[in-house]
C-alpha atoms as a PDB file:
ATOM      1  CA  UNK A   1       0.000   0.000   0.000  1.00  0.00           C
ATOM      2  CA  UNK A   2       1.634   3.490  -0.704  1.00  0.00           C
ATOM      3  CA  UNK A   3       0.845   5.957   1.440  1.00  0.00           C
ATOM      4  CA  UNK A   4      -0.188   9.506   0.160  1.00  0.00           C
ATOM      5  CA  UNK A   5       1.264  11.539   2.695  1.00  0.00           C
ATOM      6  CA  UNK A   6       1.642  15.572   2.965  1.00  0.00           C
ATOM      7  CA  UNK A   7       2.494  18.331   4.961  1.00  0.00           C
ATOM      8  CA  UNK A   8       0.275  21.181   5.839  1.00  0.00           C
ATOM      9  CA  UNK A   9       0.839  24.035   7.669  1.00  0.00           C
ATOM     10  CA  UNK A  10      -2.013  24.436  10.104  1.00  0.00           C
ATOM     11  CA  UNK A  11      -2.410  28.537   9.588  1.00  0.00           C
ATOM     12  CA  UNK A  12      -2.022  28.680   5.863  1.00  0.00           C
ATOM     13  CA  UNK A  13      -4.444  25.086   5.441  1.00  0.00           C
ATOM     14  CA  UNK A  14      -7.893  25.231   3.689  1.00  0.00           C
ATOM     15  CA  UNK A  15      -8.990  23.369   6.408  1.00  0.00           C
ATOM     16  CA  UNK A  16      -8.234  24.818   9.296  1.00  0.00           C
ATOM     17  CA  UNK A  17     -11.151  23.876  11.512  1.00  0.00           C
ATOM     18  CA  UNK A  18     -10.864  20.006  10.662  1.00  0.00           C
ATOM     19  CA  UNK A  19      -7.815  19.862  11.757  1.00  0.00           C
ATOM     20  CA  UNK A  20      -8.256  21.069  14.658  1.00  0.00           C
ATOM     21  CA  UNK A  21     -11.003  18.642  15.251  1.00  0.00           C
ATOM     22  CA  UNK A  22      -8.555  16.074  14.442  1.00  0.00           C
ATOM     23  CA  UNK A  23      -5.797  17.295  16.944  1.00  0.00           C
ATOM     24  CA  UNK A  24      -8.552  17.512  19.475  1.00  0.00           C
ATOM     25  CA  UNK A  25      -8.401  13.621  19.217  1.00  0.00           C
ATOM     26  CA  UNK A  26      -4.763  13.724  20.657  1.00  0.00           C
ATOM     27  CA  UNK A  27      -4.863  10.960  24.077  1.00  0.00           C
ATOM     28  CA  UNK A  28      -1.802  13.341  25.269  1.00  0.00           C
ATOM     29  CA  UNK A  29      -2.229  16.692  28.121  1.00  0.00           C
ATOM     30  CA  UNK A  30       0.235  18.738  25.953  1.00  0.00           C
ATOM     31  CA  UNK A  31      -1.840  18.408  22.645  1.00  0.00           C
ATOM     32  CA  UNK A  32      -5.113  18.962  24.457  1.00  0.00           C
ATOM     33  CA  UNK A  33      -3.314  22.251  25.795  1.00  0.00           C
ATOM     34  CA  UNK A  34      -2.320  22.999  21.854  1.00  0.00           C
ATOM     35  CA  UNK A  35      -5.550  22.084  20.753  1.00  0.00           C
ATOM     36  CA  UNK A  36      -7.094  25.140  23.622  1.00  0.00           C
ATOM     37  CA  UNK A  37      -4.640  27.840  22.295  1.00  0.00           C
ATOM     38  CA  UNK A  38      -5.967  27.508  18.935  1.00  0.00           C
ATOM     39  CA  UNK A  39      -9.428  27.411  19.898  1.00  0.00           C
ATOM     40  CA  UNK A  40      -8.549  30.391  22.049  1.00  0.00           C
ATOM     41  CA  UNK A  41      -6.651  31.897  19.474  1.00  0.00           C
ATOM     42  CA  UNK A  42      -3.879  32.345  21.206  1.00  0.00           C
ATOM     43  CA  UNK A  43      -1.082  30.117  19.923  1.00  0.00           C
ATOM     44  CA  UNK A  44       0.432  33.310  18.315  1.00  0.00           C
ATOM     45  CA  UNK A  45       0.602  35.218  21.831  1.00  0.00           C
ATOM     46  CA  UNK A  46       2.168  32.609  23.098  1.00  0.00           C
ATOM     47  CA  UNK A  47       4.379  30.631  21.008  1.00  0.00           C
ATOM     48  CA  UNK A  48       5.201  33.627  18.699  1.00  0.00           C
ATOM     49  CA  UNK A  49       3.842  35.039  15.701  1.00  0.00           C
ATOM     50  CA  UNK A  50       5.951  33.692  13.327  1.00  0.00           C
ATOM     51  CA  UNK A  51       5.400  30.323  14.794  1.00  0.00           C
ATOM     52  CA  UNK A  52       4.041  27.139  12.883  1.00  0.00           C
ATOM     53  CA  UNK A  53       2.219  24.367  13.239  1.00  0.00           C
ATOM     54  CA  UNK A  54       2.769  21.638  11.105  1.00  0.00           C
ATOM     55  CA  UNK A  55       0.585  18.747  10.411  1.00  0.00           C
ATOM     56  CA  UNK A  56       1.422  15.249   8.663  1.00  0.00           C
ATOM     57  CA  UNK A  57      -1.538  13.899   6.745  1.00  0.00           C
ATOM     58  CA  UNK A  58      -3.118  11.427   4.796  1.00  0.00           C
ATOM     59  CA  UNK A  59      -6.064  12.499   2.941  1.00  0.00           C
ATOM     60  CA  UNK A  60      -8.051  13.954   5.700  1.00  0.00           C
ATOM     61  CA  UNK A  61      -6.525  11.786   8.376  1.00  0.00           C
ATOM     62  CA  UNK A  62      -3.971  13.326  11.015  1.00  0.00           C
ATOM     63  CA  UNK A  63      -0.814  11.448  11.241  1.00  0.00           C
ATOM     64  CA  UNK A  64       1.605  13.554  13.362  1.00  0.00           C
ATOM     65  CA  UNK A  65       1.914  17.137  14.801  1.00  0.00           C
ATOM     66  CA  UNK A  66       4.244  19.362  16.159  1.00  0.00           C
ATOM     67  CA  UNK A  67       5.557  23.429  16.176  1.00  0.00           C
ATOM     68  CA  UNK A  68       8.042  25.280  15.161  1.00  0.00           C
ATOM     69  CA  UNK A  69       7.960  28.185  17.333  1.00  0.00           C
ATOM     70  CA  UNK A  70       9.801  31.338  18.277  1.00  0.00           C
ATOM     71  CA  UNK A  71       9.729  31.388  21.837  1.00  0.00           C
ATOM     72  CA  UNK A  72       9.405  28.751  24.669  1.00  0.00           C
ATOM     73  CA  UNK A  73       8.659  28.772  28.158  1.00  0.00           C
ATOM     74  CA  UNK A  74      12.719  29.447  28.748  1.00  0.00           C
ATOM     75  CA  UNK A  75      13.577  33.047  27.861  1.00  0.00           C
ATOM     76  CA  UNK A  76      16.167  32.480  25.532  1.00  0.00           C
ATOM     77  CA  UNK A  77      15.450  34.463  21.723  1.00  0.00           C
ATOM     78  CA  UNK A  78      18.734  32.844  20.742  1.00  0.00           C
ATOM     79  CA  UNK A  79      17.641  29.456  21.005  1.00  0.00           C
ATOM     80  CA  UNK A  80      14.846  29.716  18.129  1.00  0.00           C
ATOM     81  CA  UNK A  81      13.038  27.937  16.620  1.00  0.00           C
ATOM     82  CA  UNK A  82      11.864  25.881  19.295  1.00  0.00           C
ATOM     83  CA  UNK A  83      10.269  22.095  17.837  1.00  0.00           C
ATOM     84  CA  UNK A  84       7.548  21.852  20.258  1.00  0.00           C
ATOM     85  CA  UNK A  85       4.190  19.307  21.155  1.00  0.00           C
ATOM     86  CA  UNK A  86       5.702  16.465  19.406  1.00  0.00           C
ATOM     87  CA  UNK A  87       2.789  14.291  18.877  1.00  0.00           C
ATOM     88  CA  UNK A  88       2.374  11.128  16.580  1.00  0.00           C
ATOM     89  CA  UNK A  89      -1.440   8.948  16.962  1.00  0.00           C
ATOM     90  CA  UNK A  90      -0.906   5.579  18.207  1.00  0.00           C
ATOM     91  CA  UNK A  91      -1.464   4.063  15.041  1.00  0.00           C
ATOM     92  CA  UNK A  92       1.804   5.460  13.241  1.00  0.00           C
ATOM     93  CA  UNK A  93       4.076   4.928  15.906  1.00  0.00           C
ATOM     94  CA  UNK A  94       7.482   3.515  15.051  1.00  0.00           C
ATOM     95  CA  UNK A  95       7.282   4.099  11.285  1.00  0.00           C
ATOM     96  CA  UNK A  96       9.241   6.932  11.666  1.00  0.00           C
ATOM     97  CA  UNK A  97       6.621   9.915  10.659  1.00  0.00           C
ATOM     98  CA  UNK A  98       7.603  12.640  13.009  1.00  0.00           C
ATOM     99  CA  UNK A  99      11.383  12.689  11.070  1.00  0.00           C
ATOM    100  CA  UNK A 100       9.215  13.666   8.191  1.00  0.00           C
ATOM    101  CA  UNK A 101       7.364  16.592   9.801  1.00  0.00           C
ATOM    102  CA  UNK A 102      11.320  17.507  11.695  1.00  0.00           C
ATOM    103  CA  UNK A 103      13.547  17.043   8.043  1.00  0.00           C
END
């Protein structure tokens, strides 16, 4: 079976809101705390504004997550970018999908 897999960037994606339906799905704390700064709008304020989230898919299926962002929690604008809420669904694990998301 080949897979059909692609990146999207969450902010710039055509489908914003299923995505975020699909990273509400996330089993782990972190991602349901990323999951409440975008539905807060405030992943930006946060994280940075020229921050990223990018998304691994297939078709409309969410593969893996995680964020490139500016700033952390440690105050160090030196350090940047910052790859951040690492996040791959059960069902991929060990195949090696978050390298593509982190090439």
């Amino acid at each position: 079976m080949v897979m059909n897999m692609k990146i999207v960037e969450y902010f710039s994606s055509e489908y914003p809101e299923h995505w975020l339906t699909e990273i509400g799905r996330c089993d782990w704390n972190a991602g349901q705390y990323l999951y409440q700064l975008l539905r807060e709008h405030r992943f930006h304020s946060l994280l940075g504004e020229k921050s990223r989230l990018l998304l691994l898919t297939e078709g409309d299926l969410l593969i893996a997550f995680c964020t490139y962002a500016q700033q952390d929690e440690i105050p160090a604008d030196e350090l940047t970018p910052w790859a951040g809420f690492v996040y791959t669904f059960p069902q991929d694990r060990g195949k090696r999908r978050m390298g593509k998301l982190l090439e």
